[in-house]
N, C-alpha and C. Protein backbone atom coordinates (compact mmCIF):
# COMPACT_ATOMS: atom_id res chain seq x y z
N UNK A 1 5.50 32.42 -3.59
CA UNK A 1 6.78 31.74 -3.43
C UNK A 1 7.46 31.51 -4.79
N UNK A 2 8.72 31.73 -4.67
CA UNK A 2 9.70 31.64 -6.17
C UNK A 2 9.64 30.06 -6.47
N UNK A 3 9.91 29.64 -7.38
CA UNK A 3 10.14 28.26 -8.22
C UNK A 3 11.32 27.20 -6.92
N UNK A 4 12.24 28.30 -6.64
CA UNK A 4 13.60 27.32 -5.98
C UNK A 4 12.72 27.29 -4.58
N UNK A 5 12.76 28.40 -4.01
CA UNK A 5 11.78 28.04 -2.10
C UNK A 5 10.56 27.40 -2.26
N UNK A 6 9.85 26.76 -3.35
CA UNK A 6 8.88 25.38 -3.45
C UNK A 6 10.15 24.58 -3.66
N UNK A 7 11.10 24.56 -4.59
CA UNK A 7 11.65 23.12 -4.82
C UNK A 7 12.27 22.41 -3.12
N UNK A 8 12.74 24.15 -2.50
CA UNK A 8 13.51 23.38 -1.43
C UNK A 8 12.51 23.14 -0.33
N UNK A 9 11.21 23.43 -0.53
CA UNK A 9 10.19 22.89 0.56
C UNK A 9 9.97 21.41 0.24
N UNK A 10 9.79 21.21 -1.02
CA UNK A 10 9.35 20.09 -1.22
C UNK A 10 10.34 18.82 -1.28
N UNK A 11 11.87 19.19 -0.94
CA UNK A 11 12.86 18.54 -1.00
C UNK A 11 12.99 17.98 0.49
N UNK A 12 12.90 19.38 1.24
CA UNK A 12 12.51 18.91 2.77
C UNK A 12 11.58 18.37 3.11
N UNK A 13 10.11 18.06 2.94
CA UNK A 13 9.41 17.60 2.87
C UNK A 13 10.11 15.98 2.52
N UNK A 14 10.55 16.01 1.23
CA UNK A 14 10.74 14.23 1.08
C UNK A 14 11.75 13.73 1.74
N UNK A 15 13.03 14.42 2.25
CA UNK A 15 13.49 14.36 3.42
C UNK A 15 13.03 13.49 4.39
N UNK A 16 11.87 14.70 4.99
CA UNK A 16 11.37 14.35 6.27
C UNK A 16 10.57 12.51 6.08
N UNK A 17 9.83 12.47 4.85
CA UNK A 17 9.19 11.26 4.60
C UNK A 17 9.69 10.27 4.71
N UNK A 18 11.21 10.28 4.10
CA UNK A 18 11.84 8.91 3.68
C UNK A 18 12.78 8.67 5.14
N UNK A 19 13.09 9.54 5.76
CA UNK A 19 13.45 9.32 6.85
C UNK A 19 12.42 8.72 8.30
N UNK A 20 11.04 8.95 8.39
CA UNK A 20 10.09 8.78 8.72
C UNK A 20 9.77 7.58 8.49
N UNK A 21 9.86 6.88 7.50
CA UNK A 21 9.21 5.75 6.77
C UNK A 21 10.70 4.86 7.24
N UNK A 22 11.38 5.05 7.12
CA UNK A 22 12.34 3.90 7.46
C UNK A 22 12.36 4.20 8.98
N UNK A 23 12.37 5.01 10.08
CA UNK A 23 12.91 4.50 11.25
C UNK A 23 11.26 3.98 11.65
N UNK A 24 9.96 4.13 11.26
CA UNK A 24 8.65 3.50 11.25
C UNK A 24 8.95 1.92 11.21
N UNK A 25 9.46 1.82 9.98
CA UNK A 25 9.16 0.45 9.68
C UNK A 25 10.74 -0.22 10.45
N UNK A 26 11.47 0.59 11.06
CA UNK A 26 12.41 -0.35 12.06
C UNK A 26 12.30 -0.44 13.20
N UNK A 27 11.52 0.96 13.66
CA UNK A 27 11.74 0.88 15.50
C UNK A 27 10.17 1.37 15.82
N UNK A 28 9.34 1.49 14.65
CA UNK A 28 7.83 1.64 15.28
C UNK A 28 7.64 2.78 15.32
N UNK A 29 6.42 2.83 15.68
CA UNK A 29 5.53 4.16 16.06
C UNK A 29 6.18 4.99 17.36
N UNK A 30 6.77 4.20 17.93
CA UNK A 30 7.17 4.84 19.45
C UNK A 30 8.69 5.72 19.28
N UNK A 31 9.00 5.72 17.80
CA UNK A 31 10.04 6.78 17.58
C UNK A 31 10.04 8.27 18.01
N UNK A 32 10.44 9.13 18.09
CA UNK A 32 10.02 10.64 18.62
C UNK A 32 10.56 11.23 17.32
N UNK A 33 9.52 12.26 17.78
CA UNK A 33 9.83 13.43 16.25
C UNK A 33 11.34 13.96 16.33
N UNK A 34 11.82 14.32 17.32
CA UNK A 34 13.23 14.68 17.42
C UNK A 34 14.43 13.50 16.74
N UNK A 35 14.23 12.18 16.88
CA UNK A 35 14.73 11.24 15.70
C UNK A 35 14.72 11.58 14.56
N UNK A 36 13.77 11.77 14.53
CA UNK A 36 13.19 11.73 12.67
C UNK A 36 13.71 12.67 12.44
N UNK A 37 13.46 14.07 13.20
CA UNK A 37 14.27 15.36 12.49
C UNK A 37 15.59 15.28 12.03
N UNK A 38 16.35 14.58 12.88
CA UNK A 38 17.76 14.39 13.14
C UNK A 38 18.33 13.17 11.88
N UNK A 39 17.45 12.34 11.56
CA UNK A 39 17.53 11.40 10.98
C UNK A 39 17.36 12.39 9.43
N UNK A 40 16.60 12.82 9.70
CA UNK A 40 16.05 13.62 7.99
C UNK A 40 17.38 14.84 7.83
N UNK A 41 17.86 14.99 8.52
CA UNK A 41 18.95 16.04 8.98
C UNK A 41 18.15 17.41 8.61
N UNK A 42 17.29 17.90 9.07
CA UNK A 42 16.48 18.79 9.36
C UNK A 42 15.92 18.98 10.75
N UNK A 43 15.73 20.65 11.42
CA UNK A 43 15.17 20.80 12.67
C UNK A 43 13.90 20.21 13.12
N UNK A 44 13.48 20.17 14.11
CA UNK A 44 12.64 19.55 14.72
C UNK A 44 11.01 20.83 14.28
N UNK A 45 11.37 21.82 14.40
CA UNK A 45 10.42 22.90 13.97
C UNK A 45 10.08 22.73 12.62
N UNK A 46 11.40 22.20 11.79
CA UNK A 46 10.71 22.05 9.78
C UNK A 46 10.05 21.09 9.50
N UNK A 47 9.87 19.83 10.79
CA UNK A 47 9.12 18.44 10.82
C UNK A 47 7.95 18.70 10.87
N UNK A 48 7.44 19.67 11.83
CA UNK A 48 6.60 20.22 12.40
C UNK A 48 5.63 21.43 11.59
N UNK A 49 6.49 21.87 10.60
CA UNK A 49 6.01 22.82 9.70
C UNK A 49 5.49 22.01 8.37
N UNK A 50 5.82 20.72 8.36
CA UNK A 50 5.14 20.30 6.95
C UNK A 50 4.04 19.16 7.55
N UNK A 51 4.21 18.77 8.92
CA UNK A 51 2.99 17.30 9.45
C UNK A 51 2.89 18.13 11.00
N UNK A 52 1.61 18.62 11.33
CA UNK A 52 1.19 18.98 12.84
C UNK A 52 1.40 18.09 13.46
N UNK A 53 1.70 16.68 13.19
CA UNK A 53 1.89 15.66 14.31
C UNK A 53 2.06 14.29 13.79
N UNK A 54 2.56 13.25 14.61
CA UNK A 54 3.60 12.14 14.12
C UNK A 54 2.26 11.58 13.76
N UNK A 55 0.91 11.34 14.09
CA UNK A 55 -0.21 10.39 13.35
C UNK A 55 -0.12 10.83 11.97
N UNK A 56 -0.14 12.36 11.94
CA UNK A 56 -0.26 12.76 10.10
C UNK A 56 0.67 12.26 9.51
N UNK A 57 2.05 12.47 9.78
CA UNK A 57 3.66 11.90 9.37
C UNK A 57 3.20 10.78 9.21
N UNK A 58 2.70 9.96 10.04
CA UNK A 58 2.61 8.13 9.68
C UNK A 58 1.86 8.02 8.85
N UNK A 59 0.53 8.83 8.88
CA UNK A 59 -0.65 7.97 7.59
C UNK A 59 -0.09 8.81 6.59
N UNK A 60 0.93 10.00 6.50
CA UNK A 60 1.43 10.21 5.06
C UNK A 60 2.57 9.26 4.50
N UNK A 61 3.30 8.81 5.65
CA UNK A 61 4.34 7.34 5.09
C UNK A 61 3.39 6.94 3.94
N UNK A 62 2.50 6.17 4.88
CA UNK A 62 1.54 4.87 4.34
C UNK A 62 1.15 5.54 2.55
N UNK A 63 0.68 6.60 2.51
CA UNK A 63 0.08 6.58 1.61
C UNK A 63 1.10 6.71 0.69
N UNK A 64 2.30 7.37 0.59
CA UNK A 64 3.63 7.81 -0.24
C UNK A 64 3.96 6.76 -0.63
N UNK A 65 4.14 5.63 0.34
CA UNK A 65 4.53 4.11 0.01
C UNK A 65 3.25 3.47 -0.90
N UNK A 66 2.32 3.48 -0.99
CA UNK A 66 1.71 3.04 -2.30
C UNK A 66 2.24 3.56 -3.09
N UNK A 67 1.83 4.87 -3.14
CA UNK A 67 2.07 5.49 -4.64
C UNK A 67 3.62 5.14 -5.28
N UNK A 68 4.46 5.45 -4.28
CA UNK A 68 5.92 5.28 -4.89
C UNK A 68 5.95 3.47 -5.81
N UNK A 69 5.04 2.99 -5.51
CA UNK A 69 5.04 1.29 -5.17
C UNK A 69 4.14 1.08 -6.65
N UNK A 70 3.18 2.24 -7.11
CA UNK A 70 2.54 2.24 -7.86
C UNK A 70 1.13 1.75 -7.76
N UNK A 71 0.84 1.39 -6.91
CA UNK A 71 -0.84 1.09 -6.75
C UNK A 71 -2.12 2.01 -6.48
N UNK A 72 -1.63 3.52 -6.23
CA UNK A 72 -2.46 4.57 -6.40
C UNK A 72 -2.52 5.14 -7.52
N UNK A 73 -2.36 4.35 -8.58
CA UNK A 73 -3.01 4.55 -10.13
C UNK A 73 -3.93 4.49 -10.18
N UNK A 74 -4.35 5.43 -10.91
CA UNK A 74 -6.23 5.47 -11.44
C UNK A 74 -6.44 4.45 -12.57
N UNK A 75 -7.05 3.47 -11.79
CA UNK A 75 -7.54 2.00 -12.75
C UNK A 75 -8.66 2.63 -13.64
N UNK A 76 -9.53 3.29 -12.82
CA UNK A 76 -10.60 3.76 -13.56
C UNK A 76 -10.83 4.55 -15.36
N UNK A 77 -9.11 5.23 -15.23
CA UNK A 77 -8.89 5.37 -16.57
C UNK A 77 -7.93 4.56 -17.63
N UNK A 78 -7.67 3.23 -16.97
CA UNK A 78 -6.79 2.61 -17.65
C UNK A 78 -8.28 1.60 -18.47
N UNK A 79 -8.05 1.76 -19.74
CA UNK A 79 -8.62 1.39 -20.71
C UNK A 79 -8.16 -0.08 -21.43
N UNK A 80 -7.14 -0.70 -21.16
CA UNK A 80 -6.90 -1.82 -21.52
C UNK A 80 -7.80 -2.91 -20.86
N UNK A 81 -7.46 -4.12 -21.68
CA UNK A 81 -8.26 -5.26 -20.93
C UNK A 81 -8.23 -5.89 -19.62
N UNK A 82 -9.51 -6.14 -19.07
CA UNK A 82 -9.52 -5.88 -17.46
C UNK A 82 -8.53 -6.82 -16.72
N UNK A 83 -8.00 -8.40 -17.69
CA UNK A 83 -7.49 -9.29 -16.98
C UNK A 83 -5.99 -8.51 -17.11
N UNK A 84 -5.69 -7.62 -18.00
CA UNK A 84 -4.03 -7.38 -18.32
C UNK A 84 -4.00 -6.30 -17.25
N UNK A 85 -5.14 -5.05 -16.52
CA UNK A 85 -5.30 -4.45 -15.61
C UNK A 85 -4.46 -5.38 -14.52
N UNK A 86 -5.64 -5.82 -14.12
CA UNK A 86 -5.42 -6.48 -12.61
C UNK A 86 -4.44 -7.59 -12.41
N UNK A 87 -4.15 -8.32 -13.37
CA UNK A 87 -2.72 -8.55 -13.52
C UNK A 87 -1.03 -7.79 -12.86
N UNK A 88 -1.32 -6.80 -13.92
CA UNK A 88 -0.12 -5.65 -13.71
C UNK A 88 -0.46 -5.21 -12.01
N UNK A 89 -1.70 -4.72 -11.90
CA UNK A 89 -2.38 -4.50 -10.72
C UNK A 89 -1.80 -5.13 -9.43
N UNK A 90 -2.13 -6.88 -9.44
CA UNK A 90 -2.02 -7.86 -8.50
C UNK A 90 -0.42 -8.14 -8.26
N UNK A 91 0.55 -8.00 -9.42
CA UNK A 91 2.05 -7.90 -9.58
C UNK A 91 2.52 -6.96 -8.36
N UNK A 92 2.32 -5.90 -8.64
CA UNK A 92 2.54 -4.35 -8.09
C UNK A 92 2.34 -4.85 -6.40
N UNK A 93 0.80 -5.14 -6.73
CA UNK A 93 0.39 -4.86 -4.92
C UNK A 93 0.91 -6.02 -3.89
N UNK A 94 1.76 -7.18 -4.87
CA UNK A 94 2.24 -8.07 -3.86
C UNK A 94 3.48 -7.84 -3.68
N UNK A 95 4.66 -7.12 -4.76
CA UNK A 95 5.75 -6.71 -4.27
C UNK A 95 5.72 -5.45 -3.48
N UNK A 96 4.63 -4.36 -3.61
CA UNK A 96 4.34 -3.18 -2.36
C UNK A 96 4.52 -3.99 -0.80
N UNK A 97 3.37 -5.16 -0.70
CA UNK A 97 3.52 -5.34 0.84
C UNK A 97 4.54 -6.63 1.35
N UNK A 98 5.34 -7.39 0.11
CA UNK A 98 6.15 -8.10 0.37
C UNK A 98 7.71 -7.40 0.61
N UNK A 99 7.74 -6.16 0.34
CA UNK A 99 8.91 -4.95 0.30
C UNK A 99 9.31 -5.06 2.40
N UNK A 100 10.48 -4.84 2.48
CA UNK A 100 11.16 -5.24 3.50
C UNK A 100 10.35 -4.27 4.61
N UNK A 101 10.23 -2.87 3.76
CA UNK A 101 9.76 -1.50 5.19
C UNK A 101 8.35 -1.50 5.73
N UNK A 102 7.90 -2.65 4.36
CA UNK A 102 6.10 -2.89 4.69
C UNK A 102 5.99 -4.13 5.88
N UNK A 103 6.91 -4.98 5.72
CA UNK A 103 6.73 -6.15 6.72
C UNK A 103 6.78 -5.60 7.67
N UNK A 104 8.42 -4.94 8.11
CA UNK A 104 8.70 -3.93 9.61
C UNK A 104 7.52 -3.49 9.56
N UNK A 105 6.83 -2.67 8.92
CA UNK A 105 5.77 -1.73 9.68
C UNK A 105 4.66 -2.52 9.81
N UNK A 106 4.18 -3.52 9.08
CA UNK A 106 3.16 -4.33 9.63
C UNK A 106 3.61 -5.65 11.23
N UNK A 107 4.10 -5.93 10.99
CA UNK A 107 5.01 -6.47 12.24
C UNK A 107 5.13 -5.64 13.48
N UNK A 108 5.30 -4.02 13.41
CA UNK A 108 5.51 -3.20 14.25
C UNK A 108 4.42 -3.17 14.89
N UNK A 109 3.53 -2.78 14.06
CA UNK A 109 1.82 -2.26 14.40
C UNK A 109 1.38 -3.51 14.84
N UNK A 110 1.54 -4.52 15.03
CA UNK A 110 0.72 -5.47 15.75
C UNK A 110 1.28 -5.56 16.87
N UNK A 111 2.67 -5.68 17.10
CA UNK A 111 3.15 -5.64 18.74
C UNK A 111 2.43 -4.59 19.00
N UNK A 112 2.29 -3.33 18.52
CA UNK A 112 1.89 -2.07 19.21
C UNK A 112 0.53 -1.79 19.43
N UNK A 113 -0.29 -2.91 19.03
CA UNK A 113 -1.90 -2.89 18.39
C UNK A 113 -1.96 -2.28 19.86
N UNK A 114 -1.91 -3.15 21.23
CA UNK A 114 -2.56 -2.98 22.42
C UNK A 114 -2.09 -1.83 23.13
N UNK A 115 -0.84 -1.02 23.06
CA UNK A 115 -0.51 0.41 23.81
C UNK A 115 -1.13 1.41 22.57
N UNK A 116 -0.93 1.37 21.07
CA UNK A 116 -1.44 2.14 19.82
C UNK A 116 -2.38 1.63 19.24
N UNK A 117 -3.31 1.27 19.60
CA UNK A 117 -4.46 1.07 18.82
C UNK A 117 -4.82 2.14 17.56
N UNK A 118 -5.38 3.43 18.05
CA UNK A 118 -5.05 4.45 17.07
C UNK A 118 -4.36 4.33 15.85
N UNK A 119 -2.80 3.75 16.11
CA UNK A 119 -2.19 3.50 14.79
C UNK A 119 -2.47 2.30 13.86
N UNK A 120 -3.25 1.15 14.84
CA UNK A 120 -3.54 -0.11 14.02
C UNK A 120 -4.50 0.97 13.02
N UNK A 121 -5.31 1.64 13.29
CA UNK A 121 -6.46 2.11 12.47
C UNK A 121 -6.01 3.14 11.49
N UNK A 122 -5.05 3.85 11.89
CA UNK A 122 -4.56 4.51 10.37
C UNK A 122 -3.88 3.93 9.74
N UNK A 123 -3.26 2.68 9.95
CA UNK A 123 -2.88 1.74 8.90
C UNK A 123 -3.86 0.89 8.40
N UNK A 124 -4.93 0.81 8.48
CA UNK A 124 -5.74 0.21 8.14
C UNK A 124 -6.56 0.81 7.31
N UNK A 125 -6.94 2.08 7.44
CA UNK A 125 -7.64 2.67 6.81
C UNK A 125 -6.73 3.60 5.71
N UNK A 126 -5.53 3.93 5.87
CA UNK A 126 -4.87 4.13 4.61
C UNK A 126 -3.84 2.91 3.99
N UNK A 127 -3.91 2.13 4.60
CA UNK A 127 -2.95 0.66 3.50
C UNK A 127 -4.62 -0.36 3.15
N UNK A 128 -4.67 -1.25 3.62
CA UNK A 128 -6.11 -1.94 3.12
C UNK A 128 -7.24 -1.44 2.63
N UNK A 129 -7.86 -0.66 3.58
CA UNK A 129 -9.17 -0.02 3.16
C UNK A 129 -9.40 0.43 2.11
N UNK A 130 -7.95 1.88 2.17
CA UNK A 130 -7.68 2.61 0.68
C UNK A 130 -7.60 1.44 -0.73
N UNK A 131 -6.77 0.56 -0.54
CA UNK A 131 -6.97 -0.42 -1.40
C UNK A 131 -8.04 -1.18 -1.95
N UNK A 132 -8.65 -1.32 -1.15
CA UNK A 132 -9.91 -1.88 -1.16
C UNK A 132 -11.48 -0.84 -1.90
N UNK A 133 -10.64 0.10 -2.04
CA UNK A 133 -12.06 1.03 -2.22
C UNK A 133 -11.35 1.27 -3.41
N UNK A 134 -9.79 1.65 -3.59
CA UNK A 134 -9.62 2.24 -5.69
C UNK A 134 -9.93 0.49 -6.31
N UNK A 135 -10.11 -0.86 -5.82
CA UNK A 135 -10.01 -1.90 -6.93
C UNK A 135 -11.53 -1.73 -6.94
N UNK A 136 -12.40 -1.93 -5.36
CA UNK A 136 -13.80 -1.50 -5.92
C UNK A 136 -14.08 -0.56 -7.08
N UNK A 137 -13.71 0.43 -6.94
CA UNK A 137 -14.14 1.71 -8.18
C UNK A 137 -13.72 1.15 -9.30
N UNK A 138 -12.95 0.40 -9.55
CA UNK A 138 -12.68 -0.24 -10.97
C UNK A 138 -13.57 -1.62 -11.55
N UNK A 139 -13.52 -2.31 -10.15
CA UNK A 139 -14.71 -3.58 -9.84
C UNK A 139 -16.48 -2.69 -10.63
N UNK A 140 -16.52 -1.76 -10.11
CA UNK A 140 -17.71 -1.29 -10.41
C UNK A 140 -18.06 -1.07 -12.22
N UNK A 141 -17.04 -0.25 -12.60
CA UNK A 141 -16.94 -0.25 -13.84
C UNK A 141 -17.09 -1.56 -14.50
N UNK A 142 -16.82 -2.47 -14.11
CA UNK A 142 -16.48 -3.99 -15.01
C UNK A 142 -18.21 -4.60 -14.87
N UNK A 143 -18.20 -4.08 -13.57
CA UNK A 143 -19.87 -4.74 -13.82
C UNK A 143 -20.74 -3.90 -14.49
N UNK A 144 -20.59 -2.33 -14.67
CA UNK A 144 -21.37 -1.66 -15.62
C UNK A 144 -21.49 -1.65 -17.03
N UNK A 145 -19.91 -2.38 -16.85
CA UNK A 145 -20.34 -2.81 -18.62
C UNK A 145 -20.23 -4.06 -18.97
N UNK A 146 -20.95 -4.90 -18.19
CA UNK A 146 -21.25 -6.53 -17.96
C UNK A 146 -20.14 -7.43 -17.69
N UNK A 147 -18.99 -6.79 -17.90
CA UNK A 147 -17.49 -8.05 -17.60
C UNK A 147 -17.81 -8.58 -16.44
N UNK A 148 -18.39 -8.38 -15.34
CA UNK A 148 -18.38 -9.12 -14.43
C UNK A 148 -20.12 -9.09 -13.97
N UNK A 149 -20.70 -10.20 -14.73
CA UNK A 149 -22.27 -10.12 -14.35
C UNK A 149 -22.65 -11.04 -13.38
N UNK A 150 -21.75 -12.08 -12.50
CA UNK A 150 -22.15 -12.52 -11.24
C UNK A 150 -21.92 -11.87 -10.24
N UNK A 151 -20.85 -10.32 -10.01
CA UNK A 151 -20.54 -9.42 -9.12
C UNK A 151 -21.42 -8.87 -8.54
N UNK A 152 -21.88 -9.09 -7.06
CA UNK A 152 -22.76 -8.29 -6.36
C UNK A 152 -22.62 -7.17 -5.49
N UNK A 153 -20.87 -7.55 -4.26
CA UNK A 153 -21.03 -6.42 -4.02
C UNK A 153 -19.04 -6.45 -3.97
N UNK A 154 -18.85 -5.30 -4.86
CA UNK A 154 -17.82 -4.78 -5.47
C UNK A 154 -16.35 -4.56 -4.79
N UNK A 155 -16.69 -4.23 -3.01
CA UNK A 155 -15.97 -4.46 -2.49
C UNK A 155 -15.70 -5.58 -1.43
N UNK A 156 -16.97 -6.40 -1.59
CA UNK A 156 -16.72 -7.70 -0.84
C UNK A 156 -15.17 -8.70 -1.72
N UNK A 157 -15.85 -8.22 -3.04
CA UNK A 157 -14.95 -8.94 -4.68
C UNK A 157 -13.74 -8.10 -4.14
N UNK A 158 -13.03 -6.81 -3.91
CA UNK A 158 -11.82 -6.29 -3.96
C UNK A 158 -10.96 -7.00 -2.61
N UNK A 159 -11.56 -7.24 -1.87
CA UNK A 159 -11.18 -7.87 -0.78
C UNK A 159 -10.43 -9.32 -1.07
N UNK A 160 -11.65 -9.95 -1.65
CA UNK A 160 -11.36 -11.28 -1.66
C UNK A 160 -9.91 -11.13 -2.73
N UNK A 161 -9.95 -10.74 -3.40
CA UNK A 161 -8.98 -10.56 -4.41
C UNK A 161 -7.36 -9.90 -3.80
N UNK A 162 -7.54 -9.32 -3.30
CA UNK A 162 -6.61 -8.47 -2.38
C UNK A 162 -5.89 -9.72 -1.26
N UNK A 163 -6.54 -10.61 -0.64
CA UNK A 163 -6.43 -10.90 0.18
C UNK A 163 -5.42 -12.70 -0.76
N UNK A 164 -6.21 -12.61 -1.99
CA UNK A 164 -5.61 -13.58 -2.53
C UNK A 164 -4.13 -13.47 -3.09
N UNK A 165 -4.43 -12.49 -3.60
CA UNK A 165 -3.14 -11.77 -3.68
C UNK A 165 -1.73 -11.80 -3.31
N UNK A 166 -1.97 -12.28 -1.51
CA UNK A 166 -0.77 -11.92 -0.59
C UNK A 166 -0.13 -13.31 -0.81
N UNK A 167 -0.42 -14.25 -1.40
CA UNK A 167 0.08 -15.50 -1.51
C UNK A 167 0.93 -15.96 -0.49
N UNK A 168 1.83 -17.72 -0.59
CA UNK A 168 2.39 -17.88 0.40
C UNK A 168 3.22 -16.61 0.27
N UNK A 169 4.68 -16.48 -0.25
CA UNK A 169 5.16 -15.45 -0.06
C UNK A 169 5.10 -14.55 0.84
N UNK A 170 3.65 -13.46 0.92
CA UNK A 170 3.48 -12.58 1.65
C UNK A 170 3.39 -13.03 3.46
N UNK A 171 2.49 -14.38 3.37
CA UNK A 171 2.17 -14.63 5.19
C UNK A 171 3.28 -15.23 5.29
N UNK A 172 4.57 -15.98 4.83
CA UNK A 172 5.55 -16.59 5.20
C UNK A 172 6.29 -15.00 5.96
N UNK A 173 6.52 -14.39 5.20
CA UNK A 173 7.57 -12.72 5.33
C UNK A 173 6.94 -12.61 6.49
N UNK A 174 5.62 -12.81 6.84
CA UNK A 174 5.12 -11.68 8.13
C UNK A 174 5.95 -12.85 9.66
N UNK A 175 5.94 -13.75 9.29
CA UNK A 175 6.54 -14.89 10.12
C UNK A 175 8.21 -14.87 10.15
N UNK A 176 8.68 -13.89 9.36
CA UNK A 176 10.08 -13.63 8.87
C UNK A 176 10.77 -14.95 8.26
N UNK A 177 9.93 -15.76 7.67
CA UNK A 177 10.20 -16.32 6.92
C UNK A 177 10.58 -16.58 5.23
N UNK A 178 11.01 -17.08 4.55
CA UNK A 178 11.29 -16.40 3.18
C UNK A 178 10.83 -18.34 2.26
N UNK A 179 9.95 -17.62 1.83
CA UNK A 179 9.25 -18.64 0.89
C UNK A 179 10.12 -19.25 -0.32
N UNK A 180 11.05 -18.77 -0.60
CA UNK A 180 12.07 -19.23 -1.75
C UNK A 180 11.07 -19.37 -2.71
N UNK A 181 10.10 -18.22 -3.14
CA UNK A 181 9.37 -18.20 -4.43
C UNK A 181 10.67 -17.32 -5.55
N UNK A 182 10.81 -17.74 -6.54
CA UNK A 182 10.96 -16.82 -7.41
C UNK A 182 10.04 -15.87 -8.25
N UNK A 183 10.70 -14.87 -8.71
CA UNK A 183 9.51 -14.08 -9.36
C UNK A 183 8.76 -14.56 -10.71
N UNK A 184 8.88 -15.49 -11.06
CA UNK A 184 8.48 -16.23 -11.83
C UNK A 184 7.53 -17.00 -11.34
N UNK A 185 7.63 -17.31 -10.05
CA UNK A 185 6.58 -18.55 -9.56
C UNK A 185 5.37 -17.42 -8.67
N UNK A 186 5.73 -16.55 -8.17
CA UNK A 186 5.44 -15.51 -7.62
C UNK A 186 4.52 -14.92 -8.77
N UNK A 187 5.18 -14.25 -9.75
CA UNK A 187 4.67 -14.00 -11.20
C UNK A 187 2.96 -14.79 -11.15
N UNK A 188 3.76 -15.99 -11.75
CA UNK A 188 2.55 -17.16 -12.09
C UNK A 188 1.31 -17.15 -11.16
N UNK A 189 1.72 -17.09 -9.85
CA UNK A 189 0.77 -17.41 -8.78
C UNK A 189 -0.55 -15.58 -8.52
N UNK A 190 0.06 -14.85 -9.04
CA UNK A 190 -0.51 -13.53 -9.18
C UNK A 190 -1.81 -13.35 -10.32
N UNK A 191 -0.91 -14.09 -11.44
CA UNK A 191 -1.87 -13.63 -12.62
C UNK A 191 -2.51 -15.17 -12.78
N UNK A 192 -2.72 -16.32 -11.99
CA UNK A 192 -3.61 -17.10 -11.99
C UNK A 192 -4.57 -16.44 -10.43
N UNK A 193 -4.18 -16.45 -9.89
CA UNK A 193 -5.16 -15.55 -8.65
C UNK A 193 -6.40 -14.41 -9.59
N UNK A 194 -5.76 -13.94 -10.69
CA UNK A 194 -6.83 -12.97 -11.21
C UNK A 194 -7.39 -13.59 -11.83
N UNK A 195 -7.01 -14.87 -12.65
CA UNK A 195 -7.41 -15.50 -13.61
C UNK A 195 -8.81 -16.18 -12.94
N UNK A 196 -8.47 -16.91 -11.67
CA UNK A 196 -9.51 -18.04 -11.24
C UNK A 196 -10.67 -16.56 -10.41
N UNK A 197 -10.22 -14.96 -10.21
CA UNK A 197 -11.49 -14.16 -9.44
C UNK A 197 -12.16 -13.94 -10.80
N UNK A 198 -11.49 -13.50 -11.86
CA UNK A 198 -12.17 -13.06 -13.06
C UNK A 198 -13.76 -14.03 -13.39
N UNK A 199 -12.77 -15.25 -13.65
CA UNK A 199 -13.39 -16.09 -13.86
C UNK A 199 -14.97 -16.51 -13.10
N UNK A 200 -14.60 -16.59 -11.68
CA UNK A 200 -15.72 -16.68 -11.01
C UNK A 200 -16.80 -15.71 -10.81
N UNK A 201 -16.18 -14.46 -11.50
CA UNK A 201 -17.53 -13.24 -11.37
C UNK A 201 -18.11 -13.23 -13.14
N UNK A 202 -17.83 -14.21 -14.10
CA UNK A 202 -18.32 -14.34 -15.27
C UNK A 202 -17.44 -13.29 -16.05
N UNK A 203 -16.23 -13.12 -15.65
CA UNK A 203 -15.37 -12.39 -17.36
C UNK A 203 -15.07 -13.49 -18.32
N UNK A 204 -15.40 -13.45 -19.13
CA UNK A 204 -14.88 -14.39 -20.56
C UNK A 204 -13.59 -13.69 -20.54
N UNK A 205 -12.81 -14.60 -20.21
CA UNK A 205 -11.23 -14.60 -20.68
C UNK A 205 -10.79 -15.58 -22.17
């Protein structure tokens, strides 16, 4: 394939994504591929030529939306100090799921848990899980080179951390409520969340 018929595959392709990802996170899983085509302003056959089916389309949303969001960075090679890591880290991953298309789609998927079950689980296993397994792999490193010598098991620690993370802010939004945090207080409440996990797994800060 020439340089321009990749650029314009891959143009259609993000097309199809960003169109995908927003009528997801407004009208659910129960959208039809013929929307989305129409929405992406592309045929229903070029939807079909880049995702065999709307489960792949959805768990590729999910994962595009990290990365675009920045949390599918490789911690493992970021070499700075672990509290300025997970800091920047904990920043990132609370404006990813406090972001308007993440609430819709978490909001969606729970009305839908009981007709889509299926989809509770590919959101789960590519938004949390996935999360939960790149802070482990970095968790691991910290205890191999003693920063964290009360750490036992690496992703019990990414969890807890993750979960601290979502502050009021995040469970107010899922209630469609709006916490009137500023990003400053928001800020603060992020990089003391790392401050008080650090702390409790023995990092000298």
């Amino acid at each position: 394939m020439t340089a321009h018929i990749l650029q314009r595959k891959e143009q259609k392709r993000q097309q199809i994504l960003e169109a995908a990802s927003s009528l997801f996170s407004k009208q659910g899983y129960g959208i039809s591929m013929d929307a989305i085509a129409e929405c992406a302003n592309v045929s229903k056959q070029t939807v079909y030529a880049h995702f065999s089916n709307k489960d792949q389309l959805f768990e590729t949303c999910i994962v595009e939306k990290c990365k675009s969001a920045g949390i599918d960075w490789d911690l493992e090679k970021d070499h700075r100090k672990p509290d300025v890591v997970l800091k920047e880290y904990g920043w990132q991953f609370q404006n990813l799921v406090l972001g308007e298309d993440a609430i819709n789609m978490f909001q969606n998927i729970v009305r839908q848990a009981d007709s889509h079950p299926e989809i509770a689980g590919i959101y789960l296993d590519q938004g949390p899980t996935r999360n939960v397994l790149l802070l482990s792999g970095y968790l691991k490193l910290l205890v191999k080179s003693g920063d964290l010598p009360h750490c036992k098991d690496t992703e019990q620690a990414a969890m807890q951390l993750l979960l601290m993370l979502h502050g009021r802010s995040v469970y107010w939004a899922y209630f469609g409520f709006d916490a009137n945090e500023s990003d400053a207080v928001r800020r603060a409440y992020t990089d003391n969340c790392v401050d008080v996990f650090l702390r409790g797994y023995g990092y000298n800060i």
